[in-house]
Protein backbone atom coordinates (compact mmCIF):
# COMPACT_ATOMS: atom_id res chain seq x y z
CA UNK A 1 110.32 97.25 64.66
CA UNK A 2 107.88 96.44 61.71
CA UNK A 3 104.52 97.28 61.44
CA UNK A 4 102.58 96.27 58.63
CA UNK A 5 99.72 98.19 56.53
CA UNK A 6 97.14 98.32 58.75
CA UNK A 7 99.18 99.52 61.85
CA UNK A 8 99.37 96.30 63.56
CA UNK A 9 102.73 95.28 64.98
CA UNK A 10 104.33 91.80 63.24
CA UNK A 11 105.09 88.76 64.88
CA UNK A 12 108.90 89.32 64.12
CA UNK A 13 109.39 92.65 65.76
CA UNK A 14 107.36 91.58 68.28
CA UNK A 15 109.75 89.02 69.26
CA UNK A 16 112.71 91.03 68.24
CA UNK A 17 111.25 93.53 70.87
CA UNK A 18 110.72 90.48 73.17
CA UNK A 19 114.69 89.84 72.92
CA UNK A 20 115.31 93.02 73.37
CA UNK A 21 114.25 93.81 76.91
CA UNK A 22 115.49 90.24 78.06
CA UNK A 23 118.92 92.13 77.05
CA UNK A 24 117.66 95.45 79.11
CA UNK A 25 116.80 93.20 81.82
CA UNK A 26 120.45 91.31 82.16
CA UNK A 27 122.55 95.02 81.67
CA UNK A 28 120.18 96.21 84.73
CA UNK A 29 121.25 92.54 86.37
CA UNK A 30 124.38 93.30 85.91
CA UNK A 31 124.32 96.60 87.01
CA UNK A 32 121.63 96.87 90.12
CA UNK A 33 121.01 92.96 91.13
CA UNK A 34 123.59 92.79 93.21
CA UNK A 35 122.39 95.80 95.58
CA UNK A 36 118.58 95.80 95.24
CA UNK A 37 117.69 91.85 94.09
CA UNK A 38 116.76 89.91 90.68
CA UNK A 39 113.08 89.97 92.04
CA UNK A 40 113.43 93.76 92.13
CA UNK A 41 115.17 94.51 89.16
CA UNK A 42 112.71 92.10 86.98
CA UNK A 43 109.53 93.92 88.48
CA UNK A 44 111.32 97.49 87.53
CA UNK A 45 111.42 96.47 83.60
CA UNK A 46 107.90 94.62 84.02
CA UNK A 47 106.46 98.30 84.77
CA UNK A 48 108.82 100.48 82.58
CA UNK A 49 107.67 97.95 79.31
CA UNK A 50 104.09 98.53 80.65
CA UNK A 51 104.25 101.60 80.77
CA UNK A 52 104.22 101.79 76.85
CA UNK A 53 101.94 99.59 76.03
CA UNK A 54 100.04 101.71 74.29
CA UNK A 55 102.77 103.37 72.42
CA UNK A 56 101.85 102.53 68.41
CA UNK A 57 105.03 103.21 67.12
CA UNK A 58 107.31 101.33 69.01
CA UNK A 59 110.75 101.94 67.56
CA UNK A 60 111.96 103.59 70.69
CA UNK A 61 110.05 101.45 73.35
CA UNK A 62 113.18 99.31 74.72
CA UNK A 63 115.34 102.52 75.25
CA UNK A 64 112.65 104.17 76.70
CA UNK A 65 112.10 101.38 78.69
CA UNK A 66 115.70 100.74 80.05
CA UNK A 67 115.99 104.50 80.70
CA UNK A 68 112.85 104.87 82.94
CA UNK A 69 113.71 101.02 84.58
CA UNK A 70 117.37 102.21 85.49
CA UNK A 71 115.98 105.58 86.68
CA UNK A 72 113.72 103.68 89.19
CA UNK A 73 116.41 101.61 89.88
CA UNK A 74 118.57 104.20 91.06
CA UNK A 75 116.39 105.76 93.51
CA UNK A 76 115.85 102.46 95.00
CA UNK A 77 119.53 101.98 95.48
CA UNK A 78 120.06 105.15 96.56
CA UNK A 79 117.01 104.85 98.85
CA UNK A 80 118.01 101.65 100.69
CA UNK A 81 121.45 103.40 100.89
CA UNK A 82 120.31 105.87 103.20
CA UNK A 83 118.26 103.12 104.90
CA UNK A 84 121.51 100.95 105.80
C-alpha cells in the first residue's frame, strides 16, 4: 500500500486495499455464509476493517482484518452450534 511524502494514503492503494477486502469478504462467504448468513458475514469484515481505521501504516490491514473477521466468525458458528 503506498503512501506518499506527507503520510497520506494514495488513491491507488486505497482502492487496491478496497479490492482487497471484497476478496476477504468472498473467502469468509465461502467459508462461513452458508452457516451464519451473507448479512452476518458482511457486518463481521465491516467491524474488523473498522477496527483499523486509524492504523497509518496500512500494509498489514487486510490480513489483520480477515484474521480478526474469521475469528469472530468462528465463535458465532460455534455459538449457534451449541444453540441448535
Amino acid at each position: 500500500m503506498g503512501v506518499d511524502s506527507e503520510g497520506s494514503e494514495t488513491s491507488e492503494s486505497l482502492a487496491r486495499e478496497a479490492e482487497d477486502i471484497r476478496d476477504v469478504e468472498e473467502r469468509l462467504l465461502r467459508t462461513f455464509g452458508a452457516t451464519v448468513g451473507t448479512d452476518t458475514v458482511r457486518r463481521c469484515v465491516e467491524s474488523a476493517y473498522a477496527h483499523y481505521a486509524h492504523i497509518r501504516v496500512r500494509t498489514y490491514v487486510v490480513l489483520l482484518t480477515e484474521r480478526r473477521a474469521a475469528r469472530d466468525l468462528r465463535t458465532l458458528r460455534q455459538a449457534q452450534s451449541h444453540i441448535a
